[in-house]
Protein backbone atom coordinates (compact mmCIF):
# COMPACT_ATOMS: atom_id res chain seq x y z
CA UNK A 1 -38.79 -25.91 13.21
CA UNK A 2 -38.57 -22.78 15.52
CA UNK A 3 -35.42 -24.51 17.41
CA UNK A 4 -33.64 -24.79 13.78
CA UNK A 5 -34.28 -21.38 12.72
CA UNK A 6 -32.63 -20.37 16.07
CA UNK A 7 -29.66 -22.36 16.15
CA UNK A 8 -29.29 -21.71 12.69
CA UNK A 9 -29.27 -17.69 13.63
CA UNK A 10 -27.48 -18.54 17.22
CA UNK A 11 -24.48 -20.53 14.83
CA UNK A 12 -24.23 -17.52 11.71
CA UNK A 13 -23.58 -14.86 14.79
CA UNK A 14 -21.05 -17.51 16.35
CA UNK A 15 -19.37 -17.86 12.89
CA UNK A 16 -19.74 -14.51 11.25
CA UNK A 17 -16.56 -12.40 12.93
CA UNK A 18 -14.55 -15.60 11.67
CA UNK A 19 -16.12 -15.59 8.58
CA UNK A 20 -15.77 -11.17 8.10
CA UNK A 21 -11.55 -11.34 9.30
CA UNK A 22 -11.11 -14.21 6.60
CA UNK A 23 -12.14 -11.67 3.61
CA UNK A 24 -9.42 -9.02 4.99
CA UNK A 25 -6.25 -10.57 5.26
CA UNK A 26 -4.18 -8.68 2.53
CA UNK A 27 -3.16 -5.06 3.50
CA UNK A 28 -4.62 -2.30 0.72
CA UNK A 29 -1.92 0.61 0.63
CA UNK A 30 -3.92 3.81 -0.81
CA UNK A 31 -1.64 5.58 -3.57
CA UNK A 32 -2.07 8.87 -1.09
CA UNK A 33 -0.20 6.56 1.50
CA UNK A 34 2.50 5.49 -0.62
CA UNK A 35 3.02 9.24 -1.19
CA UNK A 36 2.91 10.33 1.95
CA UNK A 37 5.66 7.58 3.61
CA UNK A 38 7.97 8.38 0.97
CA UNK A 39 7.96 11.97 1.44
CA UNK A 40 8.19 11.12 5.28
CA UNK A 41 11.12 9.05 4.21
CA UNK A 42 12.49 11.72 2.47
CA UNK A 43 12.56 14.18 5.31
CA UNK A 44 14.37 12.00 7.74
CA UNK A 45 16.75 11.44 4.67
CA UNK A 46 15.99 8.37 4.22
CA UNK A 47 16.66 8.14 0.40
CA UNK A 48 17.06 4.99 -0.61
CA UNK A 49 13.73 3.76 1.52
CA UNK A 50 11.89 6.53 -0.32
CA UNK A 51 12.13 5.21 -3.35
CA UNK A 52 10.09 2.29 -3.23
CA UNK A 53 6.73 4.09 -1.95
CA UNK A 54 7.43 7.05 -4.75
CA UNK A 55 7.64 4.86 -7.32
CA UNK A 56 4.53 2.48 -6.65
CA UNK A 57 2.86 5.61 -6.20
CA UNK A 58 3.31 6.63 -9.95
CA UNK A 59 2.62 3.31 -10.81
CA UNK A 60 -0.87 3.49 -9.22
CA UNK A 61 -1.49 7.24 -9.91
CA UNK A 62 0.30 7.67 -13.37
CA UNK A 63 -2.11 10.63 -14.10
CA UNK A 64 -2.27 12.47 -10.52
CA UNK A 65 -1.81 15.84 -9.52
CA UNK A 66 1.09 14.92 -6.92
CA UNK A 67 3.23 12.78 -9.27
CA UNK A 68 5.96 16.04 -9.64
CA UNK A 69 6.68 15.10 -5.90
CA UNK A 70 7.07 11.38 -6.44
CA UNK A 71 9.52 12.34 -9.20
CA UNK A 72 11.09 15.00 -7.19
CA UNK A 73 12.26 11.96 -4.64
CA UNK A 74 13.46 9.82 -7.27
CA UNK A 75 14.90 12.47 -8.77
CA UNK A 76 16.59 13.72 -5.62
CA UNK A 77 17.06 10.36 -4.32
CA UNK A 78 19.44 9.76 -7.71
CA UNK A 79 21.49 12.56 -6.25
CA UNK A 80 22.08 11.83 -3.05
CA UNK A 81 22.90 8.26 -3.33
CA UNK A 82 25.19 9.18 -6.53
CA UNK A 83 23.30 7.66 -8.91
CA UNK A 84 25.42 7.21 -12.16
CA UNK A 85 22.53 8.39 -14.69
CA UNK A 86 21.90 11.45 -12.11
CA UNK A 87 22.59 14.09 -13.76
CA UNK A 88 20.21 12.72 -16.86
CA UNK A 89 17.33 11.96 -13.64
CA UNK A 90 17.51 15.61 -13.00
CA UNK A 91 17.53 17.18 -16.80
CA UNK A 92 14.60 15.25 -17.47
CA UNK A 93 12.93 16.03 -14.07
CA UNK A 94 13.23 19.87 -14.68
CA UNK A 95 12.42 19.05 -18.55
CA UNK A 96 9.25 17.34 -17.52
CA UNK A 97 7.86 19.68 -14.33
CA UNK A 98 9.82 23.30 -15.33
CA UNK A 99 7.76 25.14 -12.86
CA UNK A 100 7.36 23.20 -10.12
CA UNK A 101 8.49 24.76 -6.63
CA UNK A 102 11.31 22.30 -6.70
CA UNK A 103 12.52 23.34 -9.65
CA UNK A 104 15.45 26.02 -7.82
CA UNK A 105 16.82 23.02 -5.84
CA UNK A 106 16.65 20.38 -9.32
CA UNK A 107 18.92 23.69 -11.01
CA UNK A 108 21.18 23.60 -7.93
CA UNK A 109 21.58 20.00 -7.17
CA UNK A 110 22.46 19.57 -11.86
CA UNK A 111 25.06 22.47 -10.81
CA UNK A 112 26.37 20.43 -7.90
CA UNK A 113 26.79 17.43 -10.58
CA UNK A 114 28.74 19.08 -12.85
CA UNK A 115 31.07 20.87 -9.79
CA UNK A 116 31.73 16.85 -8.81
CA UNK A 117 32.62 15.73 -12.22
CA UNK A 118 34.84 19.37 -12.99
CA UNK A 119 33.22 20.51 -15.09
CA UNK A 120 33.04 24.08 -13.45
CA UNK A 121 31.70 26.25 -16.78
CA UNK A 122 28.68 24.64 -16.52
CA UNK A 123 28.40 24.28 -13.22
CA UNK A 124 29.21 27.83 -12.55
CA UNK A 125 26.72 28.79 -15.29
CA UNK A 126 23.89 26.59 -13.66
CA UNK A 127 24.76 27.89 -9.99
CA UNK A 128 23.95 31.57 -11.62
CA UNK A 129 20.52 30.37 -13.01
CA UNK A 130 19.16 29.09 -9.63
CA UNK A 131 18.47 31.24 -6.39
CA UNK A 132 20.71 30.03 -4.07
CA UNK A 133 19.23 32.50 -0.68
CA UNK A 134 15.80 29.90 -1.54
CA UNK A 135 17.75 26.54 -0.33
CA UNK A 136 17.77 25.47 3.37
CA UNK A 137 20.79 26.70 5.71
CA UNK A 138 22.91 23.49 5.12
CA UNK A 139 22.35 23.15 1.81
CA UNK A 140 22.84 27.18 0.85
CA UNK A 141 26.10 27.07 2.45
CA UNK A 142 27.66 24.17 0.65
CA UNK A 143 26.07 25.73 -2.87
CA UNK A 144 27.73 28.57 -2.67
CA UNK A 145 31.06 27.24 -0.88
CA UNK A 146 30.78 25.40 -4.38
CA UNK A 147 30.02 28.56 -6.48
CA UNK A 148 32.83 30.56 -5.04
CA UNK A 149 35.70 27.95 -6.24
């Protein structure tokens, strides 16, 4: 009896790291994750790779605290790859987060829209409603190489 109960013990310790690698064989991706590779993304400009993460983020975390930023990379993601409903992306981006830290850039980027399509009232007006000194060197230049046509 005493050489079954040990084989029995000697046989679960042989088995059990076979038996505890077989329960984890899908990857979990955390929402904070998701977040944080699509802003990563999104630095190297990596736009149309960001997407993905940001929105399976806000399908995971509908109700978090972070979801302006998702929507600030689909948002600016729209943008930069010329997205046809853009300019819409971005009105009802600044509609739905109006005081978000983003929302200069959102104000510059609708103005930049409206430049590209001619329409140079509105974008002039927009241009004057955002702070262009707040942008980033590269970015502040073209704006206002924009404004001044």
């Amino acid at each position: 009896m005493r050489t079954n109960i040990l084989r029995f013990i000697f046989l679960s310790v042989c088995w059990l790291p076979f038996i505890l690698s077989a329960q984890t064989t899908g990857e979990f991706t955390s929402p904070q994750k998701l977040l944080k590779e699509a802003q990563e993304l999104f630095r190297q400009e990596n736009y149309l790779a960001a997407v993905p993460p940001a929105k399976e983020y806000i399908k995971l975390k509908p109700q978090s605290d972070y979801l302006y930023e998702a929507d600030y990379i689909l948002a600016c993601a729209a943008y930069e790859l010329k997205d046809a409903n853009r300019l819409e992306i971005l009105k009802d981006y600044l509609a739905k987060y109006p005081d978000t830290p983003y929302s200069n850039r959102i104000t510059a980027l609708m103005a930049s829209v409206h430049f590209f399509n001619e329409n140079y009232k509105k974008a002039l007006e927009l241009f004057h409603l955002s702070n262009l000194e707040l942008l980033a060197g590269d970015e502040l230049d073209d704006m206002t190489y924009r404004m001044a046509i």
